[in-house]
PDB file of N, CA and C in Angstrom:
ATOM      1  N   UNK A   1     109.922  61.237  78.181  1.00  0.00           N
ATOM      2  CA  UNK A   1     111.144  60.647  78.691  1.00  0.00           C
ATOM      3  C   UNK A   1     111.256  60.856  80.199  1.00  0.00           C
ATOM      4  N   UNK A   2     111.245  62.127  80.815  1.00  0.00           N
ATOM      5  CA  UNK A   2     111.448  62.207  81.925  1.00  0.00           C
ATOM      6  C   UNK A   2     110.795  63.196  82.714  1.00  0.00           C
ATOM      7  N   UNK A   3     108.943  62.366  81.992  1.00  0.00           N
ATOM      8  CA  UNK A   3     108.208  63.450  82.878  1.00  0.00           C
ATOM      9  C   UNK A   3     107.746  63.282  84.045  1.00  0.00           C
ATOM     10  N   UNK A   4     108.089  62.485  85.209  1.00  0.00           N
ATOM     11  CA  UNK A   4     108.024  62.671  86.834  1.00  0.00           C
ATOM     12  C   UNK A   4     109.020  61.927  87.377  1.00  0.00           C
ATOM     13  N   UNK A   5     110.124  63.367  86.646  1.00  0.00           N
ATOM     14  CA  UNK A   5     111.465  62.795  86.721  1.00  0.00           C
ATOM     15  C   UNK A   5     112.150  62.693  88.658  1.00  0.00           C
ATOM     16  N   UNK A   6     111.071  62.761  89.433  1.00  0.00           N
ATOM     17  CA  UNK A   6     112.142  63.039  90.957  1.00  0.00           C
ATOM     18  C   UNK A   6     110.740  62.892  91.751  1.00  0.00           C
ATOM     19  N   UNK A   7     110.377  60.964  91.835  1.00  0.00           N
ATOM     20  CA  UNK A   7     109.288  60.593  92.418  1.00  0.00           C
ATOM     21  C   UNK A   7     109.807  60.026  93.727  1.00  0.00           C
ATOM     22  N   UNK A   8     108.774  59.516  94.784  1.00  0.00           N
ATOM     23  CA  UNK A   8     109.726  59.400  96.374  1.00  0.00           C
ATOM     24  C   UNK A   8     110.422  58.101  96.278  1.00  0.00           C
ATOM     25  N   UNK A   9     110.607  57.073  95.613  1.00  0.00           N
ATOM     26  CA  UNK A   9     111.161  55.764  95.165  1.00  0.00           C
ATOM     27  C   UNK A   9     112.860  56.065  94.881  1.00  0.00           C
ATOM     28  N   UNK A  10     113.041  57.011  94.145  1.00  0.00           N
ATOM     29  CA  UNK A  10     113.885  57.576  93.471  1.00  0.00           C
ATOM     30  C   UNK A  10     114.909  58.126  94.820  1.00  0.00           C
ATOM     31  N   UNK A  11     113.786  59.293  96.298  1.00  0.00           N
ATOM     32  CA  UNK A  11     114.772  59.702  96.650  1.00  0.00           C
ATOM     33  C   UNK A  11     115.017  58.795  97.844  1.00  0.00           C
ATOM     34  N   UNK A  12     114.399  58.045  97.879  1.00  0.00           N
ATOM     35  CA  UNK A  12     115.037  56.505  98.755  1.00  0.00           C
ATOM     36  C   UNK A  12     116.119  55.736  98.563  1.00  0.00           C
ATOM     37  N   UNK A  13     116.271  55.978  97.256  1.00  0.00           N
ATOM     38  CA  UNK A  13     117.190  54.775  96.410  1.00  0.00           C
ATOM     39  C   UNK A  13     118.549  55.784  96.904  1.00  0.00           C
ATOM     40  N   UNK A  14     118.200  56.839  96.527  1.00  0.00           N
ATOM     41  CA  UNK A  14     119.332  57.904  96.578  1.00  0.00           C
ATOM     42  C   UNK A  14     120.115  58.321  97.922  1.00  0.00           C
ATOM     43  N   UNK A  15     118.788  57.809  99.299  1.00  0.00           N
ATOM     44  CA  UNK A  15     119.398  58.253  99.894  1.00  0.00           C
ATOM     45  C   UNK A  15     119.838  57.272 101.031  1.00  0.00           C
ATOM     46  N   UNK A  16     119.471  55.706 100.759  1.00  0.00           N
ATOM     47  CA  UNK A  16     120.480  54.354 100.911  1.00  0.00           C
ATOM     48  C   UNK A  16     121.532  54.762  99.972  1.00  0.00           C
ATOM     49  N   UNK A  17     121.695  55.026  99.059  1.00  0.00           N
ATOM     50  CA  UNK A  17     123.151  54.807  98.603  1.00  0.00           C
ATOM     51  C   UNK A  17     124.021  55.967  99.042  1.00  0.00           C
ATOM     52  N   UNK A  18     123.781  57.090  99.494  1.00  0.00           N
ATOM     53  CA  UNK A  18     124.585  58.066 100.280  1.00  0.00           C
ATOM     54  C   UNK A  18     124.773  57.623 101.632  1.00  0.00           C
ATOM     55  N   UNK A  19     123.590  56.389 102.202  1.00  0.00           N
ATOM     56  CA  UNK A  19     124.227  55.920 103.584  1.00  0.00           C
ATOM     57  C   UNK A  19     125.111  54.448 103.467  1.00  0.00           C
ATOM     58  N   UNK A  20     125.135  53.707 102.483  1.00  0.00           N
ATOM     59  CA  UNK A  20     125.640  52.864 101.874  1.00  0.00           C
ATOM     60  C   UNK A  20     127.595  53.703 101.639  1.00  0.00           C
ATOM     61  N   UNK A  21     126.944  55.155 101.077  1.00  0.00           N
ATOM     62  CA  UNK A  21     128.277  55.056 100.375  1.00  0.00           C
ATOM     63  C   UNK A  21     129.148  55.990 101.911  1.00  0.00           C
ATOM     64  N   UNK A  22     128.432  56.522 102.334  1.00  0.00           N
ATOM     65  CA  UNK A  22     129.356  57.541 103.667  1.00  0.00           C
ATOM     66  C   UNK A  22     128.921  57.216 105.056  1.00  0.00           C
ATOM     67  N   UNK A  23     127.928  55.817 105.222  1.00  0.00           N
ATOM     68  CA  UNK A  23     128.384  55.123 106.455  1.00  0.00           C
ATOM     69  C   UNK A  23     127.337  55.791 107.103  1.00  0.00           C
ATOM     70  N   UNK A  24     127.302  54.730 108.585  1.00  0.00           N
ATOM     71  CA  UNK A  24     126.055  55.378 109.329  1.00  0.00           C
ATOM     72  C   UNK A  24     126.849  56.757 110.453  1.00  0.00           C
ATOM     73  N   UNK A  25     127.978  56.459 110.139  1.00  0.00           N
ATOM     74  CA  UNK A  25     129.054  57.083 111.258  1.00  0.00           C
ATOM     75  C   UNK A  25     129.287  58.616 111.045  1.00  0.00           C
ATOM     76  N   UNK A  26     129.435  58.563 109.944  1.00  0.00           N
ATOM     77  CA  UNK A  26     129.889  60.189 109.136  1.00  0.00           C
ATOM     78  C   UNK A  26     128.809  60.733 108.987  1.00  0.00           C
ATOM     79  N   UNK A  27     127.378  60.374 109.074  1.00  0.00           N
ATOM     80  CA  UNK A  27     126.528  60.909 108.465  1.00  0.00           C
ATOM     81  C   UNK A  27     125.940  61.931 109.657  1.00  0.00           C
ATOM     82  N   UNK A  28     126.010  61.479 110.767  1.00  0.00           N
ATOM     83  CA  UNK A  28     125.513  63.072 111.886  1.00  0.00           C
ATOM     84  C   UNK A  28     126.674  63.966 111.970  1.00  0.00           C
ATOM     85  N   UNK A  29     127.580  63.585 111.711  1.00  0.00           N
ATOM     86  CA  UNK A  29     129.076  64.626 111.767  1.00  0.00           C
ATOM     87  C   UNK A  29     128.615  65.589 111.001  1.00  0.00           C
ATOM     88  N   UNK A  30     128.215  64.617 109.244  1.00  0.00           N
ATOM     89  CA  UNK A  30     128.586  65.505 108.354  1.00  0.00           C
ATOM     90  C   UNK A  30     126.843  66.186 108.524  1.00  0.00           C
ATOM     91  N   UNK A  31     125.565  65.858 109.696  1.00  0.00           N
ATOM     92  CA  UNK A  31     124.770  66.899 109.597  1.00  0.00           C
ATOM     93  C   UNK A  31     124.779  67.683 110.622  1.00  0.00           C
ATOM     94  N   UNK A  32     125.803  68.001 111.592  1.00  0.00           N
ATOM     95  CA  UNK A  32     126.407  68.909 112.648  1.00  0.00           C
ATOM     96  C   UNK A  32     127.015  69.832 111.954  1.00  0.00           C
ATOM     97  N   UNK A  33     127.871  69.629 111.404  1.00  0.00           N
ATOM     98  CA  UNK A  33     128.509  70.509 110.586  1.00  0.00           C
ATOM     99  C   UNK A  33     127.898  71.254 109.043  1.00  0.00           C
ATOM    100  N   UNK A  34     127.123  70.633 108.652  1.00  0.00           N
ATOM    101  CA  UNK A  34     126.064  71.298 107.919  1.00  0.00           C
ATOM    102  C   UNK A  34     124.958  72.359 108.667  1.00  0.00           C
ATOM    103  N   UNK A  35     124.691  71.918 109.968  1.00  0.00           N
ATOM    104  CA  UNK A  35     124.135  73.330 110.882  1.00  0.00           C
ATOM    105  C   UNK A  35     124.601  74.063 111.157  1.00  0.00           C
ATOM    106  N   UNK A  36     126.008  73.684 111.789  1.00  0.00           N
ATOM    107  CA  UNK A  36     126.888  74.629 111.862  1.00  0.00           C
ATOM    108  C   UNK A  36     126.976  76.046 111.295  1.00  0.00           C
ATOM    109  N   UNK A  37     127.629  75.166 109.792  1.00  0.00           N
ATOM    110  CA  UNK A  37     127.417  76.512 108.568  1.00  0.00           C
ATOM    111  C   UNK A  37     126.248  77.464 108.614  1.00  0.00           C
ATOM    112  N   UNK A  38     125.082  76.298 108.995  1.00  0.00           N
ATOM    113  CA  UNK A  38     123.802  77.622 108.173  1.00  0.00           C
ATOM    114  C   UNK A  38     123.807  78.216 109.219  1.00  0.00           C
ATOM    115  N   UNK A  39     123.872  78.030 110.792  1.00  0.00           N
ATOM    116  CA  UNK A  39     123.911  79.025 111.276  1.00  0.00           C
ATOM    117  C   UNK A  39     124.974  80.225 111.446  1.00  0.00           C
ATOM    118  N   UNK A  40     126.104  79.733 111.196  1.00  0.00           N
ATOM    119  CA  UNK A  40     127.000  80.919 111.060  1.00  0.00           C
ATOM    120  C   UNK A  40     126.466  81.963 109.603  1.00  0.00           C
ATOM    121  N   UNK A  41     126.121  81.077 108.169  1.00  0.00           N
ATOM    122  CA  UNK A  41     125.864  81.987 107.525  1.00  0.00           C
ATOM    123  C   UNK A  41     124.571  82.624 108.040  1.00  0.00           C
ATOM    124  N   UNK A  42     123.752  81.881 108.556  1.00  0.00           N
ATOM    125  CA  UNK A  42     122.532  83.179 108.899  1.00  0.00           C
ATOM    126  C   UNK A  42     123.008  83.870 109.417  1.00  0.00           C
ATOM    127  N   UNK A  43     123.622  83.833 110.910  1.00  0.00           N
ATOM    128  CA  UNK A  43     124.107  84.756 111.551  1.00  0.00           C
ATOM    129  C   UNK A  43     124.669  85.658 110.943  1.00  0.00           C
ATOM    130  N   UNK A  44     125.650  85.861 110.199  1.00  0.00           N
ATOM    131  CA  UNK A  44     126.306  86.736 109.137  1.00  0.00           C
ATOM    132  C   UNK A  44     125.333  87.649 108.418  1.00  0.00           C
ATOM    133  N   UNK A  45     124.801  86.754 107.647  1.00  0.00           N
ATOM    134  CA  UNK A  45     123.843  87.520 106.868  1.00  0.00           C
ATOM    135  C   UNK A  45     122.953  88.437 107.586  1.00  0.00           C
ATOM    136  N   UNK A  46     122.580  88.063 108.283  1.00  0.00           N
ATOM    137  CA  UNK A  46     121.540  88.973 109.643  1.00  0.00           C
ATOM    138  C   UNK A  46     122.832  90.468 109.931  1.00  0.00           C
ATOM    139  N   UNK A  47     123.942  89.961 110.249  1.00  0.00           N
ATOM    140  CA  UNK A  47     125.135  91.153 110.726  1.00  0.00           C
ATOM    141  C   UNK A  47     125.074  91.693 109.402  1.00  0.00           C
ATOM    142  N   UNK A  48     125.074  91.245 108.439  1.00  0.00           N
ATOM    143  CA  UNK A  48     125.495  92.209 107.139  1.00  0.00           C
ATOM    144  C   UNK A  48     124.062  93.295 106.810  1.00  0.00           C
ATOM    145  N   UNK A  49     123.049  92.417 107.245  1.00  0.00           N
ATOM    146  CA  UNK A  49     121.774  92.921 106.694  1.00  0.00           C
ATOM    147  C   UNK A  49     121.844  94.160 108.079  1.00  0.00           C
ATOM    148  N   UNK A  50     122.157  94.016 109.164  1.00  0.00           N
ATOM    149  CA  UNK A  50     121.675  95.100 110.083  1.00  0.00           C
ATOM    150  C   UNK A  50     122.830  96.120 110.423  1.00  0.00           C
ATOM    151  N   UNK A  51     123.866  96.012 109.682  1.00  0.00           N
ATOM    152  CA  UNK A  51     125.191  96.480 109.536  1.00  0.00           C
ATOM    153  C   UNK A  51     124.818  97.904 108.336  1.00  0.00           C
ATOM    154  N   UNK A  52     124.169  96.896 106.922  1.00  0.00           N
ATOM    155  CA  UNK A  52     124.060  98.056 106.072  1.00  0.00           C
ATOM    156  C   UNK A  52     122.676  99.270 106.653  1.00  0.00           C
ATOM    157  N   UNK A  53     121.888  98.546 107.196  1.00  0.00           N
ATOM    158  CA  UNK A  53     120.644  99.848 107.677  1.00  0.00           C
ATOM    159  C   UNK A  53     120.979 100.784 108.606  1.00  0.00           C
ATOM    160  N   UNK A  54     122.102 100.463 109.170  1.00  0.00           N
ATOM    161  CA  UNK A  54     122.425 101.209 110.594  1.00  0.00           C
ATOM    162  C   UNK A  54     123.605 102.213 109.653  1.00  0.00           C
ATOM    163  N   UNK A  55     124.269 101.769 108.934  1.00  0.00           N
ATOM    164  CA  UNK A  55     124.965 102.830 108.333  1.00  0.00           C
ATOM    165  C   UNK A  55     123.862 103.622 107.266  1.00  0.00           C
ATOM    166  N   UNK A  56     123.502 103.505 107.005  1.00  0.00           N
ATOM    167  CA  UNK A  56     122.420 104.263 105.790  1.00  0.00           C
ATOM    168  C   UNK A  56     121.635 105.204 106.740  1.00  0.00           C
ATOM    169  N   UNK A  57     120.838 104.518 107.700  1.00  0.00           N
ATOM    170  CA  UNK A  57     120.379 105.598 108.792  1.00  0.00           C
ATOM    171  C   UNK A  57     120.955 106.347 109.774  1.00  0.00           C
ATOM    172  N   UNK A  58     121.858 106.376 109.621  1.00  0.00           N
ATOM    173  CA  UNK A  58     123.216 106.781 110.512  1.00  0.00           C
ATOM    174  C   UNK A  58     123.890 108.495 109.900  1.00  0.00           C
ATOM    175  N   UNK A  59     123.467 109.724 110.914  1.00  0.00           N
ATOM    176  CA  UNK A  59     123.897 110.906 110.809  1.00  0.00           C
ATOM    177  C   UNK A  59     124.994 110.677 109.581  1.00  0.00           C
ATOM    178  N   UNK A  60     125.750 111.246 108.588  1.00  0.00           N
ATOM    179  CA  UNK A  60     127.038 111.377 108.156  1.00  0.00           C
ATOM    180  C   UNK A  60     127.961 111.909 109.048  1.00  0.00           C
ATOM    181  N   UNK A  61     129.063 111.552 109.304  1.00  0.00           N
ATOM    182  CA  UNK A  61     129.926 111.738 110.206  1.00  0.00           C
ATOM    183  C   UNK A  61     130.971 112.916 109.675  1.00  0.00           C
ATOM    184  N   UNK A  62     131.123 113.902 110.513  1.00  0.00           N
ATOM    185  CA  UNK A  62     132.215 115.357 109.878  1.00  0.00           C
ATOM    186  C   UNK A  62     133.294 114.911 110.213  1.00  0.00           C
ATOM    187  N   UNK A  63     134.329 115.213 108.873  1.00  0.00           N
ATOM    188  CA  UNK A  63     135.691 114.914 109.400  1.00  0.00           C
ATOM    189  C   UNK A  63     136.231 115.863 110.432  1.00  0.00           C
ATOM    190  N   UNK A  64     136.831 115.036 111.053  1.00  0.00           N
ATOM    191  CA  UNK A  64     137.612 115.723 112.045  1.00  0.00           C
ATOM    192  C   UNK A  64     138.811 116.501 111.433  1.00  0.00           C
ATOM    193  N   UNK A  65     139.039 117.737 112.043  1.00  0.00           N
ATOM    194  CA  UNK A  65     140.079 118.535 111.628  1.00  0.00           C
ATOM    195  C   UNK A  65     141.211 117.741 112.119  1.00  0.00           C
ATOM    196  N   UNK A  66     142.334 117.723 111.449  1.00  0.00           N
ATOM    197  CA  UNK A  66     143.398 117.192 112.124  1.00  0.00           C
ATOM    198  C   UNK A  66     144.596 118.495 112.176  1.00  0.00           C
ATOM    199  N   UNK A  67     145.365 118.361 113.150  1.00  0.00           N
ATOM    200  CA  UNK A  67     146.348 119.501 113.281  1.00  0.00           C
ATOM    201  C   UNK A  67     146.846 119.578 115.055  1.00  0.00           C
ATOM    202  N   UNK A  68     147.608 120.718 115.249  1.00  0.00           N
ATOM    203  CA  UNK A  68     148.277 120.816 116.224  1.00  0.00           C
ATOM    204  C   UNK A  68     146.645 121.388 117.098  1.00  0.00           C
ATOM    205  N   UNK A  69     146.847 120.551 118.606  1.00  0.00           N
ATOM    206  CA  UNK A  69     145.706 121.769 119.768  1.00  0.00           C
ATOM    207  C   UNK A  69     146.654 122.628 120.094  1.00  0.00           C
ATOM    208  N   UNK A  70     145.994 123.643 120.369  1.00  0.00           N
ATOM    209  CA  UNK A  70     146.360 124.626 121.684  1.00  0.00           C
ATOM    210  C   UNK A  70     145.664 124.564 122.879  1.00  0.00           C
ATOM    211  N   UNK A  71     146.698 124.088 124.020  1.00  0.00           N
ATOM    212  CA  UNK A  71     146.307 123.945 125.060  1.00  0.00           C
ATOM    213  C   UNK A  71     145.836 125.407 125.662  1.00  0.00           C
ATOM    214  N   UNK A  72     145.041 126.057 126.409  1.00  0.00           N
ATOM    215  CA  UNK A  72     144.272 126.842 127.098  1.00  0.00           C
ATOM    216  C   UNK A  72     145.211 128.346 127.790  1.00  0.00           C
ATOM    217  N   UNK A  73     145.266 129.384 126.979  1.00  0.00           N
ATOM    218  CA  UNK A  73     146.244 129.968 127.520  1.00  0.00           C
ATOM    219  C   UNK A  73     147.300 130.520 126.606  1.00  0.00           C
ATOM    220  N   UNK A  74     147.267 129.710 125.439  1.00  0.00           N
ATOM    221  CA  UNK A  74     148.144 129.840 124.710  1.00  0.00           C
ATOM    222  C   UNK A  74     147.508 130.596 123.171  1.00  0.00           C
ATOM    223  N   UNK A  75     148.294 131.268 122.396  1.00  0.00           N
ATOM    224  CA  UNK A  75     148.209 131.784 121.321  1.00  0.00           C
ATOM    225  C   UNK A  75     147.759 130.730 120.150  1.00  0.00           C
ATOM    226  N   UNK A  76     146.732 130.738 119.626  1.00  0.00           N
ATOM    227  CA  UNK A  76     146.036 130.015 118.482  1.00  0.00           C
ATOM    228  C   UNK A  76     147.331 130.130 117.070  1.00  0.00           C
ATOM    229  N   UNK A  77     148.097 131.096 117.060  1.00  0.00           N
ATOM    230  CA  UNK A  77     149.112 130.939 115.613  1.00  0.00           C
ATOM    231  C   UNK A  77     150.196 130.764 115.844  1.00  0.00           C
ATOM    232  N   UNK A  78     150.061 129.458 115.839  1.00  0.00           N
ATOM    233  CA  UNK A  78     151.831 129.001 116.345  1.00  0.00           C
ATOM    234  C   UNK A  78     152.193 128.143 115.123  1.00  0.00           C
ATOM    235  N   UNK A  79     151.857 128.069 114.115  1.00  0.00           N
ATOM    236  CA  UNK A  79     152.020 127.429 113.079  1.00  0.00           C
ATOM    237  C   UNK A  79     151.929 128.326 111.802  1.00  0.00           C
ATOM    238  N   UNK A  80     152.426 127.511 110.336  1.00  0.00           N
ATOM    239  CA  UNK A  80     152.465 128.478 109.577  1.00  0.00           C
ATOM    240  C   UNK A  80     151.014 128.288 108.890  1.00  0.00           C
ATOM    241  N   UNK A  81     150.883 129.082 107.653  1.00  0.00           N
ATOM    242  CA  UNK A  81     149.487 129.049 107.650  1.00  0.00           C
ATOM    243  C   UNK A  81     148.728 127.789 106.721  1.00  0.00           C
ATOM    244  N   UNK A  82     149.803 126.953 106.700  1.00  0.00           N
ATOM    245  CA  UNK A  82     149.316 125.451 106.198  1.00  0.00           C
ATOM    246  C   UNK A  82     149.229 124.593 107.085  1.00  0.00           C
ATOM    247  N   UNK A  83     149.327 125.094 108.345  1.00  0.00           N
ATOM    248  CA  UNK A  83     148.613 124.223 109.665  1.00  0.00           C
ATOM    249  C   UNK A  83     150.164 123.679 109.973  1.00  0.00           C
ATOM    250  N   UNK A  84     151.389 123.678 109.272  1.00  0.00           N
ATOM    251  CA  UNK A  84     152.321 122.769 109.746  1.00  0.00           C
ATOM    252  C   UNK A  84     153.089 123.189 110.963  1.00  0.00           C
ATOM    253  N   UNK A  85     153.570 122.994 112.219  1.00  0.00           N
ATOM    254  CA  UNK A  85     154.344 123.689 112.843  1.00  0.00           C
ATOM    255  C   UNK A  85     155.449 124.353 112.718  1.00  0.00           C
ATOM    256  N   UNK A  86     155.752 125.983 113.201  1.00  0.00           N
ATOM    257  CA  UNK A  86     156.876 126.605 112.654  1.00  0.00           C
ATOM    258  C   UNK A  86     158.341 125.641 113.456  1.00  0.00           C
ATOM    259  N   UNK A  87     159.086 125.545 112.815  1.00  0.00           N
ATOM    260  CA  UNK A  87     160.672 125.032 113.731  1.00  0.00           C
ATOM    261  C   UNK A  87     161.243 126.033 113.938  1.00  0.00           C
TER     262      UNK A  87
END
C-alpha cells in the first residue's frame, strides 16, 4: 500500500500547495521568523547546557553566617546567645 510512501513528486506537490495556500508574500516572513526561533532556542540551549557544567564544577558555596557585625573595638557579646540583639 504505501511502500515509497514520501517520493520527490509528492514533496513538490506539497510544497506548491503550501505556496498556493500561504502566498509568495508570507512565506520569507514566515522563514525569518522560523530562524529566528532556532536561533534563540539554540542560543538557550547552549546557556542551559553551559549554565548546568559551570554549576556542577563550581566550588560549593558556604553559607554565610547571618547576624549582627561588630564593628572593631567593640565587645563580640552584645547579643543574647541566639544571636538576637539584647533591647
Amino acid at each position: 500500500m504505501l511502500r515509497n510512501g514520501l517520493e520527490p513528486w509528492h514533496l513538490l506537490i506539497v510544497a506548491i500547495m503550501i505556496i498556493v495556500l500561504f502566498g509568495s508574500k508570507k512565506l520569507p516572513e514566515a522563514a525569518r521568523g522560523l530562524g529566528k526561533s532556532m536561533r534563540i532556542l539554540k542560543s538557550e540551549a547552549k546557556a542551559m547546557k553551559e549554565d548546568g557544567t559551570a554549576q556542577s564544577t563550581a566550588a560549593p558555596v558556604e553559607p554565610v553566617a547571618q547576624g549582627v557585625q561588630v564593628a572593631p573595638g567593640e565587645p563580640a557579646a552584645r547579643g543574647t546567645a541566639e544571636g538576637h540583639p539584647a533591647h
